[in-house]
C-alpha atoms as a PDB file:
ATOM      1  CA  UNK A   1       5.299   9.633   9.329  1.00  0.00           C
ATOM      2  CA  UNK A   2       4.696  12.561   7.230  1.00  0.00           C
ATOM      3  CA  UNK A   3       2.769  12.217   3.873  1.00  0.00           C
ATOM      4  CA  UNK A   4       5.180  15.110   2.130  1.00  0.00           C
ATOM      5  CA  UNK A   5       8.389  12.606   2.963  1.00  0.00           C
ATOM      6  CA  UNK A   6       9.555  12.268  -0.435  1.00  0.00           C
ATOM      7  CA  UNK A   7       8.432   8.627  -1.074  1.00  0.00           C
ATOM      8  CA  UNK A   8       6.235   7.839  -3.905  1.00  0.00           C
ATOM      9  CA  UNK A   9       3.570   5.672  -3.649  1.00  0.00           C
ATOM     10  CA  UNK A  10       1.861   5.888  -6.819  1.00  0.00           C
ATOM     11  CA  UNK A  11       3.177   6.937 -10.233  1.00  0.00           C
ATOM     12  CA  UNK A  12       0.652   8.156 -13.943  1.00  0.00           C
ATOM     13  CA  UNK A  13      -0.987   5.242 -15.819  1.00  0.00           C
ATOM     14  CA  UNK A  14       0.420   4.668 -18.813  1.00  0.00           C
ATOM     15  CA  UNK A  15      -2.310   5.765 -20.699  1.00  0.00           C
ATOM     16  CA  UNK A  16      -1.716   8.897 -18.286  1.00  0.00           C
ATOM     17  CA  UNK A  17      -5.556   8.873 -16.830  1.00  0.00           C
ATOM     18  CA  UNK A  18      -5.490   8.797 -13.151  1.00  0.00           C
ATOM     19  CA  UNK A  19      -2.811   6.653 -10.666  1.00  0.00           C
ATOM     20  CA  UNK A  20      -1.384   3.435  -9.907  1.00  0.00           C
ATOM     21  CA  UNK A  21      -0.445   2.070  -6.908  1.00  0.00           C
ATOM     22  CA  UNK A  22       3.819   1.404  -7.085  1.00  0.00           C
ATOM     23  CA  UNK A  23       4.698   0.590  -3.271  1.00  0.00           C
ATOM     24  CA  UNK A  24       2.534  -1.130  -0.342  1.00  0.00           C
ATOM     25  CA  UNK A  25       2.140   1.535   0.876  1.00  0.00           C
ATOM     26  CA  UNK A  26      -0.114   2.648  -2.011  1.00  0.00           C
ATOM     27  CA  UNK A  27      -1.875  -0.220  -1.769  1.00  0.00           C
ATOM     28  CA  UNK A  28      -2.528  -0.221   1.749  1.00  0.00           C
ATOM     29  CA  UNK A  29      -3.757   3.394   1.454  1.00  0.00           C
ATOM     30  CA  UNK A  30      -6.106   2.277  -1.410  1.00  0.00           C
ATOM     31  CA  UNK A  31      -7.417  -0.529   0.654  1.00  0.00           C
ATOM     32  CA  UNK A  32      -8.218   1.322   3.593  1.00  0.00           C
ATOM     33  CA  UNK A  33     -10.628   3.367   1.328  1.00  0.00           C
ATOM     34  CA  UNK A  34     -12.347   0.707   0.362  1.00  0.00           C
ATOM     35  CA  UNK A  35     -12.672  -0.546   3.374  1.00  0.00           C
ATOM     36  CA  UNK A  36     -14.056   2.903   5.049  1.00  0.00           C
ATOM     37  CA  UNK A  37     -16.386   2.615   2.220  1.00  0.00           C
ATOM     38  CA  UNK A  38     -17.391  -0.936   3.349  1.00  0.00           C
ATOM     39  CA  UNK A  39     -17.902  -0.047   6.460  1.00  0.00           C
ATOM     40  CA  UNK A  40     -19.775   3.129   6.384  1.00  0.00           C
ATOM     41  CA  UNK A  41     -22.174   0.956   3.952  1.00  0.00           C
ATOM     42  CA  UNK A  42     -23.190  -1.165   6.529  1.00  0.00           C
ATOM     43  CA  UNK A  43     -23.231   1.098   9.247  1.00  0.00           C
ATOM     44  CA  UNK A  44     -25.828   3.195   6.958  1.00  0.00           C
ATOM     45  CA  UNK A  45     -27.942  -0.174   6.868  1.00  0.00           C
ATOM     46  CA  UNK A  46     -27.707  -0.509  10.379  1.00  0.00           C
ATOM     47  CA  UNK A  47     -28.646   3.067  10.824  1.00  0.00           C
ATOM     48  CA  UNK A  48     -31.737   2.946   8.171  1.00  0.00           C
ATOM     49  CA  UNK A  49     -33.085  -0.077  10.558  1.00  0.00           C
ATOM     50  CA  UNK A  50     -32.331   0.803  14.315  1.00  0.00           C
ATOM     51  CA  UNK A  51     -33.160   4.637  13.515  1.00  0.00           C
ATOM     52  CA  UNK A  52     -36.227   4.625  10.717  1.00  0.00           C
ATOM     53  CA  UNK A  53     -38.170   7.992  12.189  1.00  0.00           C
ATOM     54  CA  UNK A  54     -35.371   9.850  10.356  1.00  0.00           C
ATOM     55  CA  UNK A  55     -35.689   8.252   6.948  1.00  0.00           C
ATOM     56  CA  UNK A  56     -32.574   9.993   5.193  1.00  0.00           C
ATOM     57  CA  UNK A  57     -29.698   9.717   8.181  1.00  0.00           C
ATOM     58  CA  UNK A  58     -28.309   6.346   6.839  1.00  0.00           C
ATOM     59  CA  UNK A  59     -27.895   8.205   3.168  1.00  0.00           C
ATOM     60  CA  UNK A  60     -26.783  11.416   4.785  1.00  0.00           C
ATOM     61  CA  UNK A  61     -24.130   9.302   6.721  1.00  0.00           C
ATOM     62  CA  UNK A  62     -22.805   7.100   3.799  1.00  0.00           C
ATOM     63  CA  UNK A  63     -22.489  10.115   1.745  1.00  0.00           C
ATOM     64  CA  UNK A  64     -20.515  11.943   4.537  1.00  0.00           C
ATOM     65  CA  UNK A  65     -18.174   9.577   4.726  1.00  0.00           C
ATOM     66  CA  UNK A  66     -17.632   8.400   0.979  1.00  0.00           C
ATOM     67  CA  UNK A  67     -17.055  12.042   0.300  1.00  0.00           C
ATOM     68  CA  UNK A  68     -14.472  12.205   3.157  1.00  0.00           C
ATOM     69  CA  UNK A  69     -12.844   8.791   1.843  1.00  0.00           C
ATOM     70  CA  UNK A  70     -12.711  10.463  -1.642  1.00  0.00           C
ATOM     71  CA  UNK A  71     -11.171  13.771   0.121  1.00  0.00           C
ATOM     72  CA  UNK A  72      -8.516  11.593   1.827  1.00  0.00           C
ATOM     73  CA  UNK A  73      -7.318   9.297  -1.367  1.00  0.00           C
ATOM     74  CA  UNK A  74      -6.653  12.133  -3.557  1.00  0.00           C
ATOM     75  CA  UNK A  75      -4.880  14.330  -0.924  1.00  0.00           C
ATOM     76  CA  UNK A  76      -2.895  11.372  -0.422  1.00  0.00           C
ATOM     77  CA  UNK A  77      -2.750  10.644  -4.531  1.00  0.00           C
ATOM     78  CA  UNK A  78      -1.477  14.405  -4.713  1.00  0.00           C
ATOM     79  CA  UNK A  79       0.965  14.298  -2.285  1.00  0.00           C
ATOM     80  CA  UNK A  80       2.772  10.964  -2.801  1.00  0.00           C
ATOM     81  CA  UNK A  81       2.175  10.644  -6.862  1.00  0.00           C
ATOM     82  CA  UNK A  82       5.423  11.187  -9.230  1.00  0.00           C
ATOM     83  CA  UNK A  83       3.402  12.461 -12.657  1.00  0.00           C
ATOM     84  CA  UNK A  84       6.791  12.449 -14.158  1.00  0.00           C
ATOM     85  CA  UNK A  85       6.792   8.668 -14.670  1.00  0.00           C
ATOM     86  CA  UNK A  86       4.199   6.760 -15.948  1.00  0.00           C
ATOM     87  CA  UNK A  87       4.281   2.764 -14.728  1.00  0.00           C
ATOM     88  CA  UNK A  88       5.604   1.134 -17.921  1.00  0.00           C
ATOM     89  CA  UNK A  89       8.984   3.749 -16.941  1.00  0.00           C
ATOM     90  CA  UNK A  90       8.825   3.216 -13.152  1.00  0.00           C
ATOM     91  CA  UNK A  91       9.085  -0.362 -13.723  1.00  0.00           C
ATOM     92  CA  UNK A  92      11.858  -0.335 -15.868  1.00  0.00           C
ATOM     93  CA  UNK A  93      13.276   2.342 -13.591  1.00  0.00           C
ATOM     94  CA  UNK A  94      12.941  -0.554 -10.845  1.00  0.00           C
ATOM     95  CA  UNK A  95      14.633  -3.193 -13.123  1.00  0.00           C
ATOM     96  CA  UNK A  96      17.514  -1.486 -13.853  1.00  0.00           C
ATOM     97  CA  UNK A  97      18.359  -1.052 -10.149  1.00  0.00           C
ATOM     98  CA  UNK A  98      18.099  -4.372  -9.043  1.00  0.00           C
END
């Protein structure tokens, strides 16, 4: 799967600040942040305990990767967002098809 396919995932607010999620796929995407974030939380606790001679690795590793997660969601957010619509009009959009 390519992230340029076309598809949208995630459409402008209606108040047009920032995105919201429109197919699964958006969601799933959006979840697996969070999750990344989750994980790399504990992993930095795990690292501040088992490795406390270098005092700043668990921060230095949480940051690393919640600035990667952050990289990732808004390459995908920029690739698979339509900033034409907003959601009130992708909804309605939706209606009208079904």
């Amino acid at each position: 799967m390519r992230l340029d396919d076309g598809t949208t995932w995630y459409v402008r607010r209606d108040n047009g600040r920032g995105v919201y999620p429109v197919r699964p796929e958006g969601w799933v995407a959006f979840g697996l942040i969070l999750f990344s974030t989750l994980i790399s939380a504990v992993a930095a606790l795990i690292i501040k305990d088992t490795v406390p001679e270098i005092p700043w690795l668990w921060l230095a590793v949480f940051i690393v990767v919640v600035v990667g997660d952050a990289v990732a969601f808004f390459v995908i957010t920029r690739l698979k967002t339509d900033n034409t619509l907003t959601v009130s009009e992708y909804r309605a959009r939706e209606a009208r098809r079904s």
